[in-house]
Protein backbone atom coordinates (compact mmCIF):
# COMPACT_ATOMS: atom_id res chain seq x y z
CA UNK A 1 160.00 2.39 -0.92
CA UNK A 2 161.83 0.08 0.98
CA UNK A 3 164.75 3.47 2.24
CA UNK A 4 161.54 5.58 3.31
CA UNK A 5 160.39 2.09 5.39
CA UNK A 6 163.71 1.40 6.49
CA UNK A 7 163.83 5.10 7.68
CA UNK A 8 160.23 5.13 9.21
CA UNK A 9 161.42 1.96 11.17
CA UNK A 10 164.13 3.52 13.00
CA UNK A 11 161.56 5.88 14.87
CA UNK A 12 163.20 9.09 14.20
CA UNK A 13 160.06 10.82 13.10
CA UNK A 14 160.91 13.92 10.74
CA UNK A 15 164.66 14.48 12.23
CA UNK A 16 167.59 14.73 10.22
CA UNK A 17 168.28 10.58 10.06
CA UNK A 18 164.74 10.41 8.64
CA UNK A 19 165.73 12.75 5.83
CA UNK A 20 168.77 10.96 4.87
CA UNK A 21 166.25 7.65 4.70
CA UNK A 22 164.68 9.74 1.92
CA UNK A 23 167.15 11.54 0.71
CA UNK A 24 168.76 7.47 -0.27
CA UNK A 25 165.10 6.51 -1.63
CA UNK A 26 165.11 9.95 -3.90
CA UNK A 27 168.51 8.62 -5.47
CA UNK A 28 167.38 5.26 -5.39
CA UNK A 29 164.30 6.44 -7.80
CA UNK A 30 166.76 7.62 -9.89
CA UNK A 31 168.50 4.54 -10.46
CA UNK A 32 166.11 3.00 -11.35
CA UNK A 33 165.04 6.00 -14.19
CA UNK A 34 168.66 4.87 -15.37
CA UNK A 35 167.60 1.07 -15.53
CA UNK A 36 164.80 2.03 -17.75
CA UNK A 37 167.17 3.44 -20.07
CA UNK A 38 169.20 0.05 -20.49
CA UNK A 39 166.00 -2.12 -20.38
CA UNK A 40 164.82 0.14 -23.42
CA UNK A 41 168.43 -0.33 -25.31
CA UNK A 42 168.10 -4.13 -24.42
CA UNK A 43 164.89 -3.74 -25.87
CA UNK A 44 163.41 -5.93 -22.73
CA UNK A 45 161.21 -3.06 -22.78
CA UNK A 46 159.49 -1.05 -25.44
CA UNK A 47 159.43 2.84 -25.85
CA UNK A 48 156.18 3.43 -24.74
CA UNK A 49 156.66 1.44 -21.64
CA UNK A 50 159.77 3.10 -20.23
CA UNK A 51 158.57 6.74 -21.08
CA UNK A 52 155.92 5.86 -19.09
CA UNK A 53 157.75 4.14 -16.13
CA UNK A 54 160.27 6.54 -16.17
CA UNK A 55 157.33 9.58 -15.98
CA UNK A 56 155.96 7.75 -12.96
CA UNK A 57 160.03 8.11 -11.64
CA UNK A 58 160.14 11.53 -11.70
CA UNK A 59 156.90 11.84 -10.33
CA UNK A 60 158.07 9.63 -7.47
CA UNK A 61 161.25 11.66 -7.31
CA UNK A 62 159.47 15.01 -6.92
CA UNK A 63 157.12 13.89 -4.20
CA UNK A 64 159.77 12.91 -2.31
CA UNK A 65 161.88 15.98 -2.57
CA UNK A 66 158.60 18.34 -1.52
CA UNK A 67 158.54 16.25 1.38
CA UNK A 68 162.08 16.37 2.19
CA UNK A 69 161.38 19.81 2.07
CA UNK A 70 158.28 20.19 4.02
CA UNK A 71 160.31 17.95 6.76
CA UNK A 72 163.21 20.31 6.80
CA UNK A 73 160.97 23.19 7.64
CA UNK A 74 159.47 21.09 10.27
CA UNK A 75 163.04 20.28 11.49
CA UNK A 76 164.60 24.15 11.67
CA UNK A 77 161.29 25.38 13.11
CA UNK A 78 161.60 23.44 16.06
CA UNK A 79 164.87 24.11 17.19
């Protein structure tokens, strides 16, 4: 969340430098997917928990690549 603000904050609407802002926050999700698994082996976290934290992750994750996506059309139809 904080990459796509960063990203939004640098007014460069859906251009290439917004993209990478995105593309950071897409890996950034899945660090945190990876956290989940260490959390569950430090058992800070139970099973159910992290399956379901790390669903909402790829959820997360996939959003953002449709809309890297969508902005890439937007991108190459414009120029």
């Amino acid at each position: 969340m904080n990459n796509i603000a960063e990203g939004s904050e640098s007014e460069s609407g859906p251009d290439p430098l917004f993209v990478r802002y995105l593309k950071i926050a897409k890996a950034s999700c899945g660090e945190v997917r990876s956290m989940l698994f260490l959390c569950e082996d430090l058992n800070y976290c139970s099973a159910y928990t992290t399956h379901s934290l790390k669903n909402k992750t790829i959820t997360i994750s996939s959003s953002i690549h449709k809309l890297i996506e969508y902005l890439k059309k937007s991108i190459n139809s414009k120029s």
